[in-house]
Protein backbone atom coordinates (compact mmCIF):
# COMPACT_ATOMS: atom_id res chain seq x y z
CA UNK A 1 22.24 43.63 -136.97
CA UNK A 2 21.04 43.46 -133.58
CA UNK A 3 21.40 40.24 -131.38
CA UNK A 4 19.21 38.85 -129.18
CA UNK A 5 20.37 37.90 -125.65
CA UNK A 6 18.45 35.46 -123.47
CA UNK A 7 19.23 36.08 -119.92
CA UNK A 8 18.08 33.79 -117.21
CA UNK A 9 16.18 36.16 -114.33
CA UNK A 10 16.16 34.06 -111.09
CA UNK A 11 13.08 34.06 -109.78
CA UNK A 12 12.40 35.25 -106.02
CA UNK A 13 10.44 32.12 -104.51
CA UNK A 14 13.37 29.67 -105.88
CA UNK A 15 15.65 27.65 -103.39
CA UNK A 16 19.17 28.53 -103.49
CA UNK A 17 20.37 25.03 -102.16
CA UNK A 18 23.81 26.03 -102.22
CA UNK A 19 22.57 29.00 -99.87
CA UNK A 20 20.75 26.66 -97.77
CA UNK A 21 23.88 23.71 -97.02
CA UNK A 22 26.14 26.60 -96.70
CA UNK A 23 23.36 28.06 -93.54
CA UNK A 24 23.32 24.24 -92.07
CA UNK A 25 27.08 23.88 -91.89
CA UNK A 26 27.14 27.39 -90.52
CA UNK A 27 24.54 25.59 -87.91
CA UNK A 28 26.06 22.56 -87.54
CA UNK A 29 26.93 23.45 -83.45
CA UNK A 30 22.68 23.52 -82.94
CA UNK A 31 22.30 20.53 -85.13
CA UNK A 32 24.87 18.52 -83.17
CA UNK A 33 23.22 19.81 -79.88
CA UNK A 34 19.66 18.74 -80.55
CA UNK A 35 20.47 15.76 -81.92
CA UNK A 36 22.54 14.72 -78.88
CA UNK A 37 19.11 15.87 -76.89
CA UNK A 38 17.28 13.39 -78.87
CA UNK A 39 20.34 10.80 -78.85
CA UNK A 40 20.47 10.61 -74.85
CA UNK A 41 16.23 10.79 -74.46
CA UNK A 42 16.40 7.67 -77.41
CA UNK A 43 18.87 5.92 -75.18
CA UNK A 44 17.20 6.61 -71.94
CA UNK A 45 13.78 5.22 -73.38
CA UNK A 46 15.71 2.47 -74.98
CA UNK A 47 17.50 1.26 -71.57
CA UNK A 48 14.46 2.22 -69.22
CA UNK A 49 11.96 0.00 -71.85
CA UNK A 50 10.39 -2.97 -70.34
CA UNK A 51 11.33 -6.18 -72.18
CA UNK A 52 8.80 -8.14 -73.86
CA UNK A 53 7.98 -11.30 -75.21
CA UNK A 54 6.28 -13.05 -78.24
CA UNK A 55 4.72 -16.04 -78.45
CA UNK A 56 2.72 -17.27 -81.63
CA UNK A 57 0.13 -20.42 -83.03
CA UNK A 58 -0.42 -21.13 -86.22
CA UNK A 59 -3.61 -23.70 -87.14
CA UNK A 60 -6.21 -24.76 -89.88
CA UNK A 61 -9.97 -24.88 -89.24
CA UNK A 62 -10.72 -27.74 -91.45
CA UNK A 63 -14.25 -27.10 -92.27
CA UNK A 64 -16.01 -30.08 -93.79
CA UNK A 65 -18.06 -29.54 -96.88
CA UNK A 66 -20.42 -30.61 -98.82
CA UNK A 67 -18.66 -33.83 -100.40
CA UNK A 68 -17.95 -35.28 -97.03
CA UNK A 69 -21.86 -34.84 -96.05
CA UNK A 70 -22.83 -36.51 -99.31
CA UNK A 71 -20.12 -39.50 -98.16
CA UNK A 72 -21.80 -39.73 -94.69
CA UNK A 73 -25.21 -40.13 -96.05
CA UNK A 74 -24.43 -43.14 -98.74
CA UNK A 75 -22.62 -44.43 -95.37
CA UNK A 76 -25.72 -44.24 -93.19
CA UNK A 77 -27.94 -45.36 -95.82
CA UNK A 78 -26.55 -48.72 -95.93
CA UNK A 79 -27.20 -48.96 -91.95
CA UNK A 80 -30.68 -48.35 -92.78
CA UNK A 81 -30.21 -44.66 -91.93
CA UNK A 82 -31.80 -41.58 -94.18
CA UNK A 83 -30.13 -38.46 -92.92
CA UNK A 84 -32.49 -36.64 -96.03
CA UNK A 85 -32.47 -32.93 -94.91
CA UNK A 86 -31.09 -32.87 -91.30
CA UNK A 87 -27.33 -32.24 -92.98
CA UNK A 88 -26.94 -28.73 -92.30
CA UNK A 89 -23.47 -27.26 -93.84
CA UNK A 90 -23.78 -23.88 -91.98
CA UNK A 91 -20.18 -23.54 -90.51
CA UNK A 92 -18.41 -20.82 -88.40
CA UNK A 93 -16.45 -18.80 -90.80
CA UNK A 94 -12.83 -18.26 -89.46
CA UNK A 95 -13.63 -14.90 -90.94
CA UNK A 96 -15.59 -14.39 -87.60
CA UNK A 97 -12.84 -15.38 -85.51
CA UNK A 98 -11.64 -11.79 -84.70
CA UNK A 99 -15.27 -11.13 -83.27
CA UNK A 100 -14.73 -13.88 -80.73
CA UNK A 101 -11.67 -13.09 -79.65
CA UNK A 102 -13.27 -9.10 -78.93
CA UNK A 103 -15.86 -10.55 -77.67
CA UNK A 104 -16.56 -9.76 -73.41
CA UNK A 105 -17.05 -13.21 -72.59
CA UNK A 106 -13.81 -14.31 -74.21
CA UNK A 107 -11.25 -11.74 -72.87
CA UNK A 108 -13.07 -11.95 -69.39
CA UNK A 109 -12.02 -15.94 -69.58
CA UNK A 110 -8.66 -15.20 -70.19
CA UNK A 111 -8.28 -12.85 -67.54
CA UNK A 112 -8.42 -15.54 -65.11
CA UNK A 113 -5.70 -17.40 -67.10
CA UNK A 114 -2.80 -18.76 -64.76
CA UNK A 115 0.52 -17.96 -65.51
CA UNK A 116 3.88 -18.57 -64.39
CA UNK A 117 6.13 -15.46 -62.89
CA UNK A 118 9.35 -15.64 -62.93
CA UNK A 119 10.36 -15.25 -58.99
CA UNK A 120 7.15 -16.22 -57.63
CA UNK A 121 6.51 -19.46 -55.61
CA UNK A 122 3.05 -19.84 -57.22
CA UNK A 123 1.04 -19.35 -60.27
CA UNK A 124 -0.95 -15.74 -60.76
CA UNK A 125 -4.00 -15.02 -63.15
CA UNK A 126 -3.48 -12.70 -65.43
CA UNK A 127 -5.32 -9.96 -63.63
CA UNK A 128 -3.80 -10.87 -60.05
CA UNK A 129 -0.27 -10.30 -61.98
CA UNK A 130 -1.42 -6.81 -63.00
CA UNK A 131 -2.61 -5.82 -60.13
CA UNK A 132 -0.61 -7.00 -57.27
CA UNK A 133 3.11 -8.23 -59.12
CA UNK A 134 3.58 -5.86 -62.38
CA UNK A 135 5.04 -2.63 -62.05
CA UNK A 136 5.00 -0.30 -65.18
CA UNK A 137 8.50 0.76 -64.54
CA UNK A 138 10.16 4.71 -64.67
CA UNK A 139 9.39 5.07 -68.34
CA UNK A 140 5.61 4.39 -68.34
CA UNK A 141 5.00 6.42 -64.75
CA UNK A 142 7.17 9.50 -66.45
CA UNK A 143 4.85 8.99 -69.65
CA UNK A 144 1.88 8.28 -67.23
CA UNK A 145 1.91 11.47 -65.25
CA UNK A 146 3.14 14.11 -68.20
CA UNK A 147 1.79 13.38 -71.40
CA UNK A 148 -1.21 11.20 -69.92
CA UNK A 149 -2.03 13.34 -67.08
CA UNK A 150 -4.88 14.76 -68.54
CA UNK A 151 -6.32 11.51 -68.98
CA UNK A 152 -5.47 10.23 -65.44
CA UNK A 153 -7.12 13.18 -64.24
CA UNK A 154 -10.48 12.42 -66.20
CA UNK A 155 -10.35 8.90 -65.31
CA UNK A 156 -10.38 9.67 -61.89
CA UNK A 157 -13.27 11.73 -61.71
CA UNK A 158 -15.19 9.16 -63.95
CA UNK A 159 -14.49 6.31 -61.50
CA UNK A 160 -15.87 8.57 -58.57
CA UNK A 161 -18.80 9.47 -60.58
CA UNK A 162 -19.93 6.06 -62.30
CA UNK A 163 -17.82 3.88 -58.36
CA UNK A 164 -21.84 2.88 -57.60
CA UNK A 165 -22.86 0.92 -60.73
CA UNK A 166 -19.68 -0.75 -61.32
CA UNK A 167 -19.48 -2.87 -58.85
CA UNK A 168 -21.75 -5.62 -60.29
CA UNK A 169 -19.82 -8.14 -61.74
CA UNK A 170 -22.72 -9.88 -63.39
CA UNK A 171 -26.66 -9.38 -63.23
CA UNK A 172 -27.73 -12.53 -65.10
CA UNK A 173 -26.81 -15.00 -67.14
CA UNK A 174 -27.35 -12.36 -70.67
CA UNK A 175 -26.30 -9.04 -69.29
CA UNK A 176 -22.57 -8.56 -68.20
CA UNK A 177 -21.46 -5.14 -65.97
CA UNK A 178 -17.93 -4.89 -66.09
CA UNK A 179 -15.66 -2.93 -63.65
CA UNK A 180 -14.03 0.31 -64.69
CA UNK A 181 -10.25 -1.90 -63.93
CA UNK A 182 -12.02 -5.24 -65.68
CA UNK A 183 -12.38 -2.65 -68.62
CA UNK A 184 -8.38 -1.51 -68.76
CA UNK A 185 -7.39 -5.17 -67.98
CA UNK A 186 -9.49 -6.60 -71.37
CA UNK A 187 -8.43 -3.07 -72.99
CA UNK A 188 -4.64 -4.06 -72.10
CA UNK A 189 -5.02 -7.96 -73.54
CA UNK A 190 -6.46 -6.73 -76.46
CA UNK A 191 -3.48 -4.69 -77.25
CA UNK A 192 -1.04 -7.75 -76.61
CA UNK A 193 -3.25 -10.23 -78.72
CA UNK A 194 -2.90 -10.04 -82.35
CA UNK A 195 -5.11 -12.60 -84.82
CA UNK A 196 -4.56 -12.44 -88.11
CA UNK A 197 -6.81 -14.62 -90.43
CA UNK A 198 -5.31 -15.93 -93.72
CA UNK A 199 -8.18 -16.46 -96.01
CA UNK A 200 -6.65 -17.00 -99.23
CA UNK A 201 -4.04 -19.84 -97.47
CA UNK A 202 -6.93 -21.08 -95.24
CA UNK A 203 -4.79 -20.96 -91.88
CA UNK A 204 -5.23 -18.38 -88.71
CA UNK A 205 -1.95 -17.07 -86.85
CA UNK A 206 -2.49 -15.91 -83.30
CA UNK A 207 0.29 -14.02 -81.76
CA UNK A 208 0.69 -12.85 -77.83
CA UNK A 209 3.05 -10.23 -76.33
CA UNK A 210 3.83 -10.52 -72.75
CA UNK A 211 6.55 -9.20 -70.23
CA UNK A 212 7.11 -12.82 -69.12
CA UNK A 213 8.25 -15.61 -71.72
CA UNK A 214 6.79 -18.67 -70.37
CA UNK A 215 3.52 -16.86 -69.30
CA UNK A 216 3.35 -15.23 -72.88
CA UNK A 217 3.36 -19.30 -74.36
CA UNK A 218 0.91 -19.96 -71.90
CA UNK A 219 -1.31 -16.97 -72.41
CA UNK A 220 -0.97 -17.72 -76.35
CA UNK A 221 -2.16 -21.60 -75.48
CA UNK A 222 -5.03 -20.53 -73.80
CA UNK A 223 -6.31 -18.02 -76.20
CA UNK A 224 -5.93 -20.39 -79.02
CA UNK A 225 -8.10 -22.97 -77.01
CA UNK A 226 -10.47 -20.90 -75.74
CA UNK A 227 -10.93 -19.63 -79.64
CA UNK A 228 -11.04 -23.25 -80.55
CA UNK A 229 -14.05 -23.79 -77.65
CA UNK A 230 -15.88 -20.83 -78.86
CA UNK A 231 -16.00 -21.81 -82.36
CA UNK A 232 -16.94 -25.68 -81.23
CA UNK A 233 -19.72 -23.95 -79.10
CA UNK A 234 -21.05 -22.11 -81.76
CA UNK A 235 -20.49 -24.16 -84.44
CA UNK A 236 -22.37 -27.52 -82.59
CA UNK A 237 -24.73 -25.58 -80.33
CA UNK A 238 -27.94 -26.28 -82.43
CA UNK A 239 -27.13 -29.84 -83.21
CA UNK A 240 -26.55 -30.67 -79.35
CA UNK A 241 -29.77 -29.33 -78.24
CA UNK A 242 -31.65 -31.16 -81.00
CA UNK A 243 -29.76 -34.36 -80.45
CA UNK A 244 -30.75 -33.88 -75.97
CA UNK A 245 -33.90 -33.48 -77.04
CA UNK A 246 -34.13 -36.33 -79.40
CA UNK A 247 -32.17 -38.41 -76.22
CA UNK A 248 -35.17 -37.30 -73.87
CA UNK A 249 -38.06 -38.53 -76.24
CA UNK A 250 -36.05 -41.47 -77.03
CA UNK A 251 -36.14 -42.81 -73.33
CA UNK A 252 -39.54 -41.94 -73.14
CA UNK A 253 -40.71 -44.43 -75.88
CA UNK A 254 -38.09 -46.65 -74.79
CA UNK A 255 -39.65 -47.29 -71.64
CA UNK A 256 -42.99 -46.98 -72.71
CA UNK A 257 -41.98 -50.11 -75.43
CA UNK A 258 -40.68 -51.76 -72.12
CA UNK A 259 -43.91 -51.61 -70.75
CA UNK A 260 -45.98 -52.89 -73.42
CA UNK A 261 -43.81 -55.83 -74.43
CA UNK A 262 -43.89 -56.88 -70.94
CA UNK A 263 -47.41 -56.70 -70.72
CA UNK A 264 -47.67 -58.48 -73.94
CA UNK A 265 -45.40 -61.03 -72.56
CA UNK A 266 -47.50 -61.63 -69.57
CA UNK A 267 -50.42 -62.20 -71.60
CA UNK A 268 -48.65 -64.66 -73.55
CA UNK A 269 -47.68 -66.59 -70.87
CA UNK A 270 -50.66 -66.70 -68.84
CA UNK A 271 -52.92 -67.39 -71.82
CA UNK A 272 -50.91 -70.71 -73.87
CA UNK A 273 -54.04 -71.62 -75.46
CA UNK A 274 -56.35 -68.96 -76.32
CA UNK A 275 -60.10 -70.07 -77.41
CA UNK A 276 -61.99 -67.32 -76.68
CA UNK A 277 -62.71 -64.39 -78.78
CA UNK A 278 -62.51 -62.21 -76.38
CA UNK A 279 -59.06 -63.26 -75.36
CA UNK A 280 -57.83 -63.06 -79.35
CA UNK A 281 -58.69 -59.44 -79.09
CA UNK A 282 -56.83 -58.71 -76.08
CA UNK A 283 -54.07 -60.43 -78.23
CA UNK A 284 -54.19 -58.22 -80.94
CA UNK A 285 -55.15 -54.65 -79.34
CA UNK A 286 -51.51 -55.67 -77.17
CA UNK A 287 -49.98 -57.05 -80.05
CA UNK A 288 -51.34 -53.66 -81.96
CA UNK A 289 -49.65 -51.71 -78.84
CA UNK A 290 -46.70 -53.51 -78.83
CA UNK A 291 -46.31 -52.65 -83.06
CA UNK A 292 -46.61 -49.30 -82.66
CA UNK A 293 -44.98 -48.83 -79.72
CA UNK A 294 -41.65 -50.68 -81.74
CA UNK A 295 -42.14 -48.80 -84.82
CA UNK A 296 -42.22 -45.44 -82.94
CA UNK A 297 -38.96 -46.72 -80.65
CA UNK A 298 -37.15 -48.20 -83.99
CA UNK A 299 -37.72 -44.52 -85.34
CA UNK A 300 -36.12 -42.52 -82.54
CA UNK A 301 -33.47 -44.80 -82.49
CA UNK A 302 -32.30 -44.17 -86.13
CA UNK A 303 -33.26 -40.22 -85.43
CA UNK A 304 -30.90 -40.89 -82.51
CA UNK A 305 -27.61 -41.97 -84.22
CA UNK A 306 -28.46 -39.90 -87.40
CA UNK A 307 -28.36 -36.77 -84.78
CA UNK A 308 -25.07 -38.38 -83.51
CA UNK A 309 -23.84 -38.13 -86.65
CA UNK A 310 -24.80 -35.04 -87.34
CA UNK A 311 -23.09 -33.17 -84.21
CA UNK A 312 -19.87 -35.51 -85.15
CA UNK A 313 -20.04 -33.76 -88.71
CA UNK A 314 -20.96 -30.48 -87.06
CA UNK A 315 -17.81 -30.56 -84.41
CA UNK A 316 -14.78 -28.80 -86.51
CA UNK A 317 -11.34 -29.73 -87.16
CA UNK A 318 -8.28 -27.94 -86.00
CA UNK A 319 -4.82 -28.80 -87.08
CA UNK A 320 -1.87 -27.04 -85.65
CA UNK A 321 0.55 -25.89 -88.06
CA UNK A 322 2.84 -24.15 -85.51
CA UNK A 323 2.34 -25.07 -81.90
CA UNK A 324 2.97 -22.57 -78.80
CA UNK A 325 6.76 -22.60 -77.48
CA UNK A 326 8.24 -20.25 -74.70
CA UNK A 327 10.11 -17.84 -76.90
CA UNK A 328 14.19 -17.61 -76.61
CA UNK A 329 14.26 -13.97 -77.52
CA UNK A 330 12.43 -10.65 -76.34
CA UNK A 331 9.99 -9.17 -79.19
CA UNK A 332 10.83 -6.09 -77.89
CA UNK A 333 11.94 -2.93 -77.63
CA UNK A 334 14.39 -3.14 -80.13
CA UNK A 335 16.91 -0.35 -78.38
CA UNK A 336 19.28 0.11 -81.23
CA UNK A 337 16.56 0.84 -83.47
CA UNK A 338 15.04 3.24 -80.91
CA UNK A 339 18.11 4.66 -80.81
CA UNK A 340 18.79 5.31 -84.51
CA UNK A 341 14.59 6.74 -85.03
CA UNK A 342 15.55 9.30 -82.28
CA UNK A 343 18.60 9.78 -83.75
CA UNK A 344 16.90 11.01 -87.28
CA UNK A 345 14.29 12.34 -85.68
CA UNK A 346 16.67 14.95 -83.87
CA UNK A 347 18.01 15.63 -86.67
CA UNK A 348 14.86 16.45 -88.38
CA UNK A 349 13.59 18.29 -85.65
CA UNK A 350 16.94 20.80 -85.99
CA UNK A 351 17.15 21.38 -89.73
CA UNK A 352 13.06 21.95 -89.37
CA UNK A 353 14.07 24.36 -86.74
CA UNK A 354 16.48 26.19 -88.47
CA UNK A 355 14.17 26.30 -91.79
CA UNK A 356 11.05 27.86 -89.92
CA UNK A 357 13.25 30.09 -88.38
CA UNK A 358 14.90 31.66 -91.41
CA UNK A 359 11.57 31.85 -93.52
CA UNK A 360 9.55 33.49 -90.20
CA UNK A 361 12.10 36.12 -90.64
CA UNK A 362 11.57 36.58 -94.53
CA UNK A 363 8.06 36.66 -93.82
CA UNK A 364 7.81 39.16 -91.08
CA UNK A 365 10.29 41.18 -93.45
CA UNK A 366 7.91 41.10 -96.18
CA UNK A 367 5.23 41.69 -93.98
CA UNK A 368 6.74 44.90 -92.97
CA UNK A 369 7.30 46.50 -96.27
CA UNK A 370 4.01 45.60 -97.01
């Protein structure tokens, strides 16, 4: 009777884990090295990191709907006032909010924000401070002038090249030319600005990093009323221009009514007794006059305060959840957890080290025999 054996053949592309711990602790010396490299570079970015600063908003657009519009009109209608189809309910979805804030015209305000720096007599805009008071520090000019070089070097040549055009700061009141430093400054603010729009919860959280506490709360303060501005300018635009224009015609036929109620008064006065025919139809062409003149006045006037109300309905609501305070504590950097990434990350680096090189040399073996 023969028996049948199964033997277990290890196969040649396996892992021999045991094989591989055993190579690491033989290692260890280069593992401890590198990640003592990493260790000190973690701590030197860690202690050579400029500090930064958070401040944060948090507020509700309260956009009225269509219940409230249907409450104005039974309102106005018991004035005597038919607001029939001039209710518009078009609103300014928060969801646009994060347009505004990219927007040119927006970051180009708050660049000319004043702020408060510590050890300076008097306040700075925002780009004054980066261009006459901030320096980037070691860190940034080491990072600047190695790994950015290239782009330094390109930047350079494309400010010589493109130094003519830039220089206007504004050709008219619908094209804007920005300057090549403009265009770092608003790419700069757009890094420290963060807007995040809750749609579900109905509320918007703005959020600004800064190297300077109380000039972060006040940057954060401006943005959020600047964003508040913006959406009240686009939101009430239309309904100001039609109520102006409503204004302009309304003094027209205001003083035109003047007129003709004087005149009818006149002829009222000199005339007690009127027998003629002639003078009855003066009477009633002024009288006529004087009618339509009223009626057409009377009209624009309820026109007038309906349009009042309407850019009253069309101005929106903002309640502030969370208002802007100088923060206590710096947002950042977070040194002992810079310390602990570089940490891991030299000791990945090492045991990825050691793997490539002990597979490059199974490969070029096998390459060989082959």
């Amino acid at each position: 009777m023969q028996e049948n054996k199964n033997t277990y053949i290890e196969p040649e592309d396996t892992i021999d884990i045991i094989a591989l711990l055993k190579g690491f602790w033989q290692a260890r010396k280069l593992i401890l090295k590198i990640t003592l490299v990493f260790s000190f570079l973690g701590l030197f970015v860690a202690i050579f990191s400029k500090n930064e600063y958070t401040a944060s908003t948090t507020f509700v657009p309260l956009v009225q709907g269509k219940t409230s519009a249907s409450g104005l009109g039974s309102l106005a209608s018991l004035a005597g006032i038919s607001l029939g189809g001039g209710v518009n309910n078009t609103e300014i979805s928060p969801e646009l909010y994060p347009q505004i804030v990219a927007s040119i015209p927006f970051q180009l305000a708050l660049l000319e924000t004043n702020l408060t720096i510590q050890n300076l007599e008097n306040d700075v805009t925002y780009k004054e401070f980066y261009e006459n008071v901030y320096s980037a520090g070691l860190l940034a000019n080491i990072k600047k002038y190695t790994l950015g070089l290239p782009l330094v070097v390109v930047k350079l040549f494309r400010s010589k090249s493109a130094s003519v055009g830039q220089n206007i700061t504004q050709d008219n009141q619908e094209i804007i030319t920005i300057s090549d430093r403009e265009n770092e400054l608003i790419e700069l603010i757009s890094s420290q600005i963060n807007l995040n729009v809750n749609v579900n919860e109905g509320f918007v959280s703005l959020e600004v990093t800064f190297p300077e506490a109380k000039a972060s709360a006040q940057l954060a303060l401006k943005a959020q009323q600047l964003l508040q501005d913006f959406a009240l300018y686009f939101k009430t635009q239309k309904s100001k221009e039609q109520l102006q224009y409503i204004k302009e015609r309304y003094v027209e036929k205001q003083n035109e009514f003047n007129k003709v109620k004087i005149s009818l008064a006149r002829f009222q006065d000199r005339n007690t007794s009127i027998n003629t025919a002639l003078g009855k139809s003066k009477l009633l062409q002024l009288q006529s006059e004087y009618d339509l003149a009223f009626s057409v006045y009377s009209e624009l006037a309820k026109q007038l305060e309906t349009q009042r109300l309407q850019v009253k309905k069309d101005t929106p609501l903002f309640t502030v959840l969370k208002p802007v305070s100088v923060p206590n504590k710096k947002s950042a950097p977070k040194r002992s957890l810079i310390l602990i990434i570089y940490v891991f990350l030299g000791l990945v680096s090492s045991i990825g080290y050691l793997l490539v090189k002990k597979y490059l040399k199974i490969f070029r073996k096998q390459w060989l025999l082959r």
